[in-house]
PDB file of N, CA and C in Angstrom:
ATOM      1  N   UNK A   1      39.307  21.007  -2.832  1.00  0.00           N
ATOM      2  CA  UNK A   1      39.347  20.256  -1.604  1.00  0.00           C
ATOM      3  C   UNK A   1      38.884  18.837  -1.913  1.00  0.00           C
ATOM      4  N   UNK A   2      39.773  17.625  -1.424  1.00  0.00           N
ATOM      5  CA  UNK A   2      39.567  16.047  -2.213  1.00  0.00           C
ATOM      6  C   UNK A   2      38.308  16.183  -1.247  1.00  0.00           C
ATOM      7  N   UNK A   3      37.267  14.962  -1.454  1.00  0.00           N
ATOM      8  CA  UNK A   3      36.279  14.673  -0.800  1.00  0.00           C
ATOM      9  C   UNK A   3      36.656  13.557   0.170  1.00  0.00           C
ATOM     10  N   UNK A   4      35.753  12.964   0.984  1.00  0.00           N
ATOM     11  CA  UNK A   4      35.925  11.890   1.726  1.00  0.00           C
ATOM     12  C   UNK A   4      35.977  10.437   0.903  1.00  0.00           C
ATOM     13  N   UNK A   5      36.992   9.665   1.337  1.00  0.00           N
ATOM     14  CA  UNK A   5      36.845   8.681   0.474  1.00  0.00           C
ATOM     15  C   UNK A   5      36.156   7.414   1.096  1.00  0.00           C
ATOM     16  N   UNK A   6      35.043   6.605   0.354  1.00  0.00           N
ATOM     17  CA  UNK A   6      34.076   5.687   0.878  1.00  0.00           C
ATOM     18  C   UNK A   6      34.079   4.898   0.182  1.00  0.00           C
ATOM     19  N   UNK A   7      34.349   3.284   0.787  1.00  0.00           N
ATOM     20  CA  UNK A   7      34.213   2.121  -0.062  1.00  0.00           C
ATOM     21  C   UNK A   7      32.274   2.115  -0.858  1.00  0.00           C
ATOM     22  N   UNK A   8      33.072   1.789  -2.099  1.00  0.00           N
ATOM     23  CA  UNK A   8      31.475   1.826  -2.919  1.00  0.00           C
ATOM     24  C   UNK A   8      30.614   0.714  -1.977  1.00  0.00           C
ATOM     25  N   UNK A   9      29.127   0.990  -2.547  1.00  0.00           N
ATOM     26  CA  UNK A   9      28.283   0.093  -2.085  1.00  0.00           C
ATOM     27  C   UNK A   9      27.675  -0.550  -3.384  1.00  0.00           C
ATOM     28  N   UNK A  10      27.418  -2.122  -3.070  1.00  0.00           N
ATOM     29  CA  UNK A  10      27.084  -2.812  -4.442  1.00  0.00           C
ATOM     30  C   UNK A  10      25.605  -3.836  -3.912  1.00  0.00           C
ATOM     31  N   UNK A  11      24.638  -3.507  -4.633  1.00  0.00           N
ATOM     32  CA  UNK A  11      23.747  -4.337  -4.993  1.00  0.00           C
ATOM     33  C   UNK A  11      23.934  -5.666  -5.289  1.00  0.00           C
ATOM     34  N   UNK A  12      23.821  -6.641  -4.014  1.00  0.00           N
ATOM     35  CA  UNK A  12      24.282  -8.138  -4.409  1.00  0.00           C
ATOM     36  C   UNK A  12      23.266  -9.318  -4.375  1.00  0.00           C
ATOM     37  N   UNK A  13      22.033  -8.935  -4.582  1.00  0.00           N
ATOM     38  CA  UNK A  13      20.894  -9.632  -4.940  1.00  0.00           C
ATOM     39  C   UNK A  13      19.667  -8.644  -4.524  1.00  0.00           C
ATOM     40  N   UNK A  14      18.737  -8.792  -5.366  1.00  0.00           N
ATOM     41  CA  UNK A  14      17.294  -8.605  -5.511  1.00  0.00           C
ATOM     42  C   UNK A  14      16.305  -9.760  -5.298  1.00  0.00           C
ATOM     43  N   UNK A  15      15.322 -10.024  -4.325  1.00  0.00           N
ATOM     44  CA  UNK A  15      14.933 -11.092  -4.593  1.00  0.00           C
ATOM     45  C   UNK A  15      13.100 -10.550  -4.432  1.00  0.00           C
ATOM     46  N   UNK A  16      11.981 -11.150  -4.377  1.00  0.00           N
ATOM     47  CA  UNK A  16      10.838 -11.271  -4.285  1.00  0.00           C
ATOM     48  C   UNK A  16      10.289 -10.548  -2.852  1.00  0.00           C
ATOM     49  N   UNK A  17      11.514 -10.532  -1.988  1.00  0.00           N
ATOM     50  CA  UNK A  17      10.944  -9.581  -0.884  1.00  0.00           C
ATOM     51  C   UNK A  17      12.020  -8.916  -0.010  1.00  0.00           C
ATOM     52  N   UNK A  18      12.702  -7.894  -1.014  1.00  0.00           N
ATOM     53  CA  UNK A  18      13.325  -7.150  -0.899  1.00  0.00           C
ATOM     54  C   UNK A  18      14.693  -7.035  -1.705  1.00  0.00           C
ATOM     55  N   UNK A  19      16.069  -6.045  -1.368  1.00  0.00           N
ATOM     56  CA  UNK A  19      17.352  -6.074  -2.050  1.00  0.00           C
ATOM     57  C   UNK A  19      17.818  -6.132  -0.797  1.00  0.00           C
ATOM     58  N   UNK A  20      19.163  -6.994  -1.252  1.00  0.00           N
ATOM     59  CA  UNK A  20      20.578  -7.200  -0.506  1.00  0.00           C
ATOM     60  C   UNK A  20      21.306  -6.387  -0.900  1.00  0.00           C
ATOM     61  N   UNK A  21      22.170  -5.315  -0.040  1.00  0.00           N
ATOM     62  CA  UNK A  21      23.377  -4.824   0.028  1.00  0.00           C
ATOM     63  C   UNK A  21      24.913  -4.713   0.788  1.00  0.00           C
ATOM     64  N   UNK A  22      25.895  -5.132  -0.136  1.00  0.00           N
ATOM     65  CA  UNK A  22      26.957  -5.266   0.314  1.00  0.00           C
ATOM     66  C   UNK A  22      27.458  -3.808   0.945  1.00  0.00           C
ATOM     67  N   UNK A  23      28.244  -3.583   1.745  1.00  0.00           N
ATOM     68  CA  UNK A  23      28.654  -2.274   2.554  1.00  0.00           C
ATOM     69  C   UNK A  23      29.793  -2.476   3.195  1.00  0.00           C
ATOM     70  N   UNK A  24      30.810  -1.966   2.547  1.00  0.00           N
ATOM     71  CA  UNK A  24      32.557  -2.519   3.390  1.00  0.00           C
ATOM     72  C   UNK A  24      32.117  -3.941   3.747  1.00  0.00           C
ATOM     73  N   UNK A  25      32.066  -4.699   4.601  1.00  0.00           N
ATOM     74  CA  UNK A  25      31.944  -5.978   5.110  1.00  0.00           C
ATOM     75  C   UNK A  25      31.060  -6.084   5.599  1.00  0.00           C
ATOM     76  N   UNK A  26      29.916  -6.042   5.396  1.00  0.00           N
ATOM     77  CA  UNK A  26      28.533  -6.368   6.253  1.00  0.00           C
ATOM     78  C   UNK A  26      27.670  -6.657   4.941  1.00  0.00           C
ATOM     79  N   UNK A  27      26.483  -7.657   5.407  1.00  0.00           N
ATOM     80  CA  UNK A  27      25.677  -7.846   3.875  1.00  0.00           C
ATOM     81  C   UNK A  27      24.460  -6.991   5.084  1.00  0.00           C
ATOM     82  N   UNK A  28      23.265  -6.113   3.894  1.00  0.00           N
ATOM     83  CA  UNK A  28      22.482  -5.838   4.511  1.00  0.00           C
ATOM     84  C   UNK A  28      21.656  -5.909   3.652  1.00  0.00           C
ATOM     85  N   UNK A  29      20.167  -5.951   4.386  1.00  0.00           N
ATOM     86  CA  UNK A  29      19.054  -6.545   3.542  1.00  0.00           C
ATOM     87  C   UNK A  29      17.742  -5.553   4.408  1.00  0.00           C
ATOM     88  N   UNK A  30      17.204  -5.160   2.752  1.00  0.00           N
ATOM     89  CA  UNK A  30      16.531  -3.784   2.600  1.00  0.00           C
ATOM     90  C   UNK A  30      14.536  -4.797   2.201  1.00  0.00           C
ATOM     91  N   UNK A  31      13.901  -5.180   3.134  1.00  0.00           N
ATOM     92  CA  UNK A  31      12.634  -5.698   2.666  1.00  0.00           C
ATOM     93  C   UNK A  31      11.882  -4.785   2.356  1.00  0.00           C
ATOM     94  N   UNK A  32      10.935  -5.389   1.287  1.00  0.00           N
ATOM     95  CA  UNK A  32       9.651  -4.144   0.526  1.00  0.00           C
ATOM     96  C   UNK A  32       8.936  -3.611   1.488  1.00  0.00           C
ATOM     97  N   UNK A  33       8.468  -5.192   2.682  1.00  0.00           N
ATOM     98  CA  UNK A  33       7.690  -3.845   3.371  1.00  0.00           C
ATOM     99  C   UNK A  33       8.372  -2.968   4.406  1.00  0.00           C
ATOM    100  N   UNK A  34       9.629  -2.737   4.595  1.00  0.00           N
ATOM    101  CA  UNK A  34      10.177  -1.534   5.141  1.00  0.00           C
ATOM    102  C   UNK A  34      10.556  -0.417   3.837  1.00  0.00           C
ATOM    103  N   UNK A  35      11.000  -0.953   2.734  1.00  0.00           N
ATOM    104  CA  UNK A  35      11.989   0.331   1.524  1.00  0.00           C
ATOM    105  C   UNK A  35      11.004   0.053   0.947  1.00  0.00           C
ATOM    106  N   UNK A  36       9.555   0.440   0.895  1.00  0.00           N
ATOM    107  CA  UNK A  36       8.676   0.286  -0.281  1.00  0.00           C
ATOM    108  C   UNK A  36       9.088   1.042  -1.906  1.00  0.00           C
ATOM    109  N   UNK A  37       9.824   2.003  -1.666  1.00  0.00           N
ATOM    110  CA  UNK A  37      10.207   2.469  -2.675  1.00  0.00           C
ATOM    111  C   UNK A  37      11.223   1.782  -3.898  1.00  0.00           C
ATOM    112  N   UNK A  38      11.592   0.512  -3.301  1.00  0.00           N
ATOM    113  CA  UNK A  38      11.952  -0.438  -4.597  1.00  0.00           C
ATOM    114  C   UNK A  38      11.125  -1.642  -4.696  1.00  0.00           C
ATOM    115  N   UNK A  39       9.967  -1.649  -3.984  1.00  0.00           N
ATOM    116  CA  UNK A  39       8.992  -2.761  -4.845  1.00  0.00           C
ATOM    117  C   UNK A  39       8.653  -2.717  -6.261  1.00  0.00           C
ATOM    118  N   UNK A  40       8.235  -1.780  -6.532  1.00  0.00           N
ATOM    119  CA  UNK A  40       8.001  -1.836  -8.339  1.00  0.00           C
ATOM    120  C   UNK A  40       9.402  -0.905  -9.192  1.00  0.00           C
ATOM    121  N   UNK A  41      10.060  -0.589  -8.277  1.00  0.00           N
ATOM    122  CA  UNK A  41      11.769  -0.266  -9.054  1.00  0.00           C
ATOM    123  C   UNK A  41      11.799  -1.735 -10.456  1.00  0.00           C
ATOM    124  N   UNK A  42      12.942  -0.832 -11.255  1.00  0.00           N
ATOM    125  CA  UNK A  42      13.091  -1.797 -12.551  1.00  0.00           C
ATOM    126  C   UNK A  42      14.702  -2.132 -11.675  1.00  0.00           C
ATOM    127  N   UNK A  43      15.328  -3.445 -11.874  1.00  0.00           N
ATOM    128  CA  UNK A  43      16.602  -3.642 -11.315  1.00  0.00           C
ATOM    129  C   UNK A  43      17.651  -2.489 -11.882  1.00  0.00           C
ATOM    130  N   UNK A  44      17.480  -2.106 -13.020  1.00  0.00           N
ATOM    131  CA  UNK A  44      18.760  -1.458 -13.345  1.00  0.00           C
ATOM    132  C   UNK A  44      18.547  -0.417 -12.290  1.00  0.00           C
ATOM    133  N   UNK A  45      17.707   0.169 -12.126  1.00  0.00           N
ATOM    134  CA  UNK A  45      17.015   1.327 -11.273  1.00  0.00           C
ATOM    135  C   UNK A  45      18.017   1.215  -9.354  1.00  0.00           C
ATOM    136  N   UNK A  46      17.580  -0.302  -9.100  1.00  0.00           N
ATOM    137  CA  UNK A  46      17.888  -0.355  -8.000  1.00  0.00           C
ATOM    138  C   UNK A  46      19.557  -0.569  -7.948  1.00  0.00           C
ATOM    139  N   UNK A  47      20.101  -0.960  -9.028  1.00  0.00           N
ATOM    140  CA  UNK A  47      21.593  -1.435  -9.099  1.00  0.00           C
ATOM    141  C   UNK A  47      22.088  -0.001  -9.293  1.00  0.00           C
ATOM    142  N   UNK A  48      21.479   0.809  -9.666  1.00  0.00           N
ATOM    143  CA  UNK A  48      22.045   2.597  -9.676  1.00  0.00           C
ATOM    144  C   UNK A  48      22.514   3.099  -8.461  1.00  0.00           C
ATOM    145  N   UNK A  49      22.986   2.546  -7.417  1.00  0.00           N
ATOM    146  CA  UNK A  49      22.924   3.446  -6.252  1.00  0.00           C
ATOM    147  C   UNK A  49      24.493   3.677  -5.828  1.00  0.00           C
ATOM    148  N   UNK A  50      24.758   4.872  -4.917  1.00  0.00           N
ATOM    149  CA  UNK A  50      25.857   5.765  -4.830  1.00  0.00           C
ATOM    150  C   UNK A  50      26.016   5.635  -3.447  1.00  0.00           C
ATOM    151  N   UNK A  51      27.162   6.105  -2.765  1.00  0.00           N
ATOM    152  CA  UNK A  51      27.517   5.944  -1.481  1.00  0.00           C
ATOM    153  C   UNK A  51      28.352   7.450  -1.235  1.00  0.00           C
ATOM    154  N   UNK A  52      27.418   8.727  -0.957  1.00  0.00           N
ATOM    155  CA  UNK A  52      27.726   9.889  -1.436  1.00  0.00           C
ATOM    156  C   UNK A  52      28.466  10.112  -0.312  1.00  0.00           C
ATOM    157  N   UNK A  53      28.602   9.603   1.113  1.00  0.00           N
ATOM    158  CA  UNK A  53      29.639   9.162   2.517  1.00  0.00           C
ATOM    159  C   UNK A  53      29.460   8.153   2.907  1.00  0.00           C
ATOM    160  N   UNK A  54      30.134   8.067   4.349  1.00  0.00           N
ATOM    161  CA  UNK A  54      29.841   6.210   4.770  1.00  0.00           C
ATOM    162  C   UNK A  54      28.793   6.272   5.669  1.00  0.00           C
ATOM    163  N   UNK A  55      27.580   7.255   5.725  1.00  0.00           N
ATOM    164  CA  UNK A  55      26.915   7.142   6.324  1.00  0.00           C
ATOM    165  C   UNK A  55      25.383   7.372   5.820  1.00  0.00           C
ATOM    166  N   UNK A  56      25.268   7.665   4.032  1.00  0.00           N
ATOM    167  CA  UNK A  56      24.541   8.076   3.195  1.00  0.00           C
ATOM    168  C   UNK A  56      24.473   7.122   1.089  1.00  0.00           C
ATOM    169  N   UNK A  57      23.197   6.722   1.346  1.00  0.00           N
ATOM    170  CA  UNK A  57      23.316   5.889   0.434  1.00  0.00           C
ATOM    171  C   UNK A  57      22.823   6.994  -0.927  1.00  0.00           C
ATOM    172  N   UNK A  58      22.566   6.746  -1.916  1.00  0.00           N
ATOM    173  CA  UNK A  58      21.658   7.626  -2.603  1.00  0.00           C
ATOM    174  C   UNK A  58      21.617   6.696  -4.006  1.00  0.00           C
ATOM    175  N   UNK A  59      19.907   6.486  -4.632  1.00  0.00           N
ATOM    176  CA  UNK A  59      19.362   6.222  -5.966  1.00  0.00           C
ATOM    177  C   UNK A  59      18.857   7.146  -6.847  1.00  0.00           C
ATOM    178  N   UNK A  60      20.227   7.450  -7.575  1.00  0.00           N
ATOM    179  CA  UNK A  60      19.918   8.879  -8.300  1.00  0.00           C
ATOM    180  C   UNK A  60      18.162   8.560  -9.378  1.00  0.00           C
ATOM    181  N   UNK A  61      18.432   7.264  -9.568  1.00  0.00           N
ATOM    182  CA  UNK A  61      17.347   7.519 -10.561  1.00  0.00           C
ATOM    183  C   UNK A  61      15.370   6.954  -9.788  1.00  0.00           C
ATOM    184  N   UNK A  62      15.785   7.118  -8.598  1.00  0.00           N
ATOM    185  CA  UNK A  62      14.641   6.970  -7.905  1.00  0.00           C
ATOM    186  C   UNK A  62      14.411   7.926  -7.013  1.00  0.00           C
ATOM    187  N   UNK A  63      15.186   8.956  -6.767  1.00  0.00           N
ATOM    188  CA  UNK A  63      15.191   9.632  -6.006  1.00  0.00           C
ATOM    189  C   UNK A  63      15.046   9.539  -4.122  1.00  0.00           C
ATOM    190  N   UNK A  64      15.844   8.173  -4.208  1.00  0.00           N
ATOM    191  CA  UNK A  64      15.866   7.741  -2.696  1.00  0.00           C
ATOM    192  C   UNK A  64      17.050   8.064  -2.110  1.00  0.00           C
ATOM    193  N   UNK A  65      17.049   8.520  -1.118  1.00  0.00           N
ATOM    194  CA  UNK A  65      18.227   8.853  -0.253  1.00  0.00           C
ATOM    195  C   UNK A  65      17.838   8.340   1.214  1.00  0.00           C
ATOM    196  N   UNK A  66      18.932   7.209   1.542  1.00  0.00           N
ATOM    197  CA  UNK A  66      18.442   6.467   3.205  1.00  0.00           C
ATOM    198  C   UNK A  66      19.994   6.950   3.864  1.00  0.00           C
ATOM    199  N   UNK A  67      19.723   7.333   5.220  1.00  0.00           N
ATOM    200  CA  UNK A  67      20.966   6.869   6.092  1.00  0.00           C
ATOM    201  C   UNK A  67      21.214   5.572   6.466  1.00  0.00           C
ATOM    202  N   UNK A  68      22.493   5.153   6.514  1.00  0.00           N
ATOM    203  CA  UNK A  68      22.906   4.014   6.672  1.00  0.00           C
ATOM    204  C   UNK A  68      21.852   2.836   7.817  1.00  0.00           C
ATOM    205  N   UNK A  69      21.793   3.947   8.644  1.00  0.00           N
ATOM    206  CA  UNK A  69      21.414   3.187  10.227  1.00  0.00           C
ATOM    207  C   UNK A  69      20.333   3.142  10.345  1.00  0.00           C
ATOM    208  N   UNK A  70      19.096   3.270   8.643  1.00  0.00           N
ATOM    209  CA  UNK A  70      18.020   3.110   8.887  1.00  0.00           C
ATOM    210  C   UNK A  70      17.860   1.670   8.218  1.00  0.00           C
ATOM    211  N   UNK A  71      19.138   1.325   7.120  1.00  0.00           N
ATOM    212  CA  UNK A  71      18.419  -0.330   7.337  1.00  0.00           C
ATOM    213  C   UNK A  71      19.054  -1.094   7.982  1.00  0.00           C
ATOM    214  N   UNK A  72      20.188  -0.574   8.683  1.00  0.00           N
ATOM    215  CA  UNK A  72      21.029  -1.966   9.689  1.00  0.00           C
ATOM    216  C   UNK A  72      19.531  -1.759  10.837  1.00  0.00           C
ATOM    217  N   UNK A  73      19.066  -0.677  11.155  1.00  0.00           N
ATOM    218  CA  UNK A  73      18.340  -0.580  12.585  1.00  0.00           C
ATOM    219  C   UNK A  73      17.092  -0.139  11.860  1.00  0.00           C
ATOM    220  N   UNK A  74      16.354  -0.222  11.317  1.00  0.00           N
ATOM    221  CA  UNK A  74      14.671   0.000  10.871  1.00  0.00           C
ATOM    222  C   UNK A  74      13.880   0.286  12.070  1.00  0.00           C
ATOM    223  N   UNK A  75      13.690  -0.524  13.058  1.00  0.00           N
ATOM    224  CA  UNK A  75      13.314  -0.584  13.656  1.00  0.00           C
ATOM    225  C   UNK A  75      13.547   0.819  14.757  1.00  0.00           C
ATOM    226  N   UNK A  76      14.839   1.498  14.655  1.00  0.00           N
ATOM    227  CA  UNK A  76      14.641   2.871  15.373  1.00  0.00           C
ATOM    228  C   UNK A  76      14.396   4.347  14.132  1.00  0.00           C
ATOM    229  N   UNK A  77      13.730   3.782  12.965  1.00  0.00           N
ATOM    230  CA  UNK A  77      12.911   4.693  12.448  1.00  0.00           C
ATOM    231  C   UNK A  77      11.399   4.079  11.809  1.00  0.00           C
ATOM    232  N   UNK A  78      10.338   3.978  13.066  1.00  0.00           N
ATOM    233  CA  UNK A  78       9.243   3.608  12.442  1.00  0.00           C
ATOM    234  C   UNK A  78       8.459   4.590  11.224  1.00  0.00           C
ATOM    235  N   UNK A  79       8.540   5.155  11.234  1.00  0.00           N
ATOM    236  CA  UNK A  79       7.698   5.808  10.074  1.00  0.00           C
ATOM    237  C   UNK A  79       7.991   5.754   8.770  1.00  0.00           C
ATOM    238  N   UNK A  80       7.702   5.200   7.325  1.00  0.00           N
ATOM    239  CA  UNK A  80       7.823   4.423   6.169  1.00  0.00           C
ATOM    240  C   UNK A  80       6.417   5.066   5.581  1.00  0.00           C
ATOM    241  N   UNK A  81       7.726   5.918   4.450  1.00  0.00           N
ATOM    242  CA  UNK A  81       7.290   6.554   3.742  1.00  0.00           C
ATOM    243  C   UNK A  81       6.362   5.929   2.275  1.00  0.00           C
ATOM    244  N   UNK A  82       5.241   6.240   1.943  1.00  0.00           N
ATOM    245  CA  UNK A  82       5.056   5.745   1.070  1.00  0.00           C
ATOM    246  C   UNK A  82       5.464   5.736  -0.617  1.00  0.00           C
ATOM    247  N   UNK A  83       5.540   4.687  -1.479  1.00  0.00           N
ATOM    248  CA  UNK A  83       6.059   5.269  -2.882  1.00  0.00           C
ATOM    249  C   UNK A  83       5.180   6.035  -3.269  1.00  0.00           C
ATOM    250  N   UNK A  84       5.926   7.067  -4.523  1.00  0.00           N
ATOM    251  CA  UNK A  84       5.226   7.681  -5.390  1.00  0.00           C
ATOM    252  C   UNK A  84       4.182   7.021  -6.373  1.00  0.00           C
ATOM    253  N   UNK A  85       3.115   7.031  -7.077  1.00  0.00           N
ATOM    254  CA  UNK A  85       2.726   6.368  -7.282  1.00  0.00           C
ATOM    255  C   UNK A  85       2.181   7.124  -8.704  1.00  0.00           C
TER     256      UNK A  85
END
């Protein structure tokens, strides 16, 4: 059975307080203090990421998995998980 097909998602800058991501046509932007889990990420780490549907991101080698609509809308999921440490 083919799977669903989903435009990839690409890592289009990293900067000092947070990552940018491209998504079909929208730029979206992921800050440390909401995705704490790529503050001390290595870039290759954060440039690893998968678009397993169009509604599910996933960093195989960080073990992060976000729904889409938690970084266009953050703000309707307050609770922020802390990194592993």
């Amino acid at each position: 059975m083919p799977g669903v097909d989903t435009s990839p998602v690409e890592v289009s800058g990293v900067t000092k307080l947070g990552v940018w991501l491209r998504l079909d046509d929208e730029q979206l932007f992921m800050p440390f203090d909401q995705f704490p889990w790529f503050r001390t990420a290595a870039v290759s780490q954060i440039f690893e990421v998968e678009r397993l549907n169009p509604h599910h991101l996933y960093w195989p080698e960080l073990d992060v998995d976000l729904h889409v609509d938690s970084i266009r809308h953050p703000e309707n999921f307050p609770l922020v998980a802390q990194p592993l440490r």
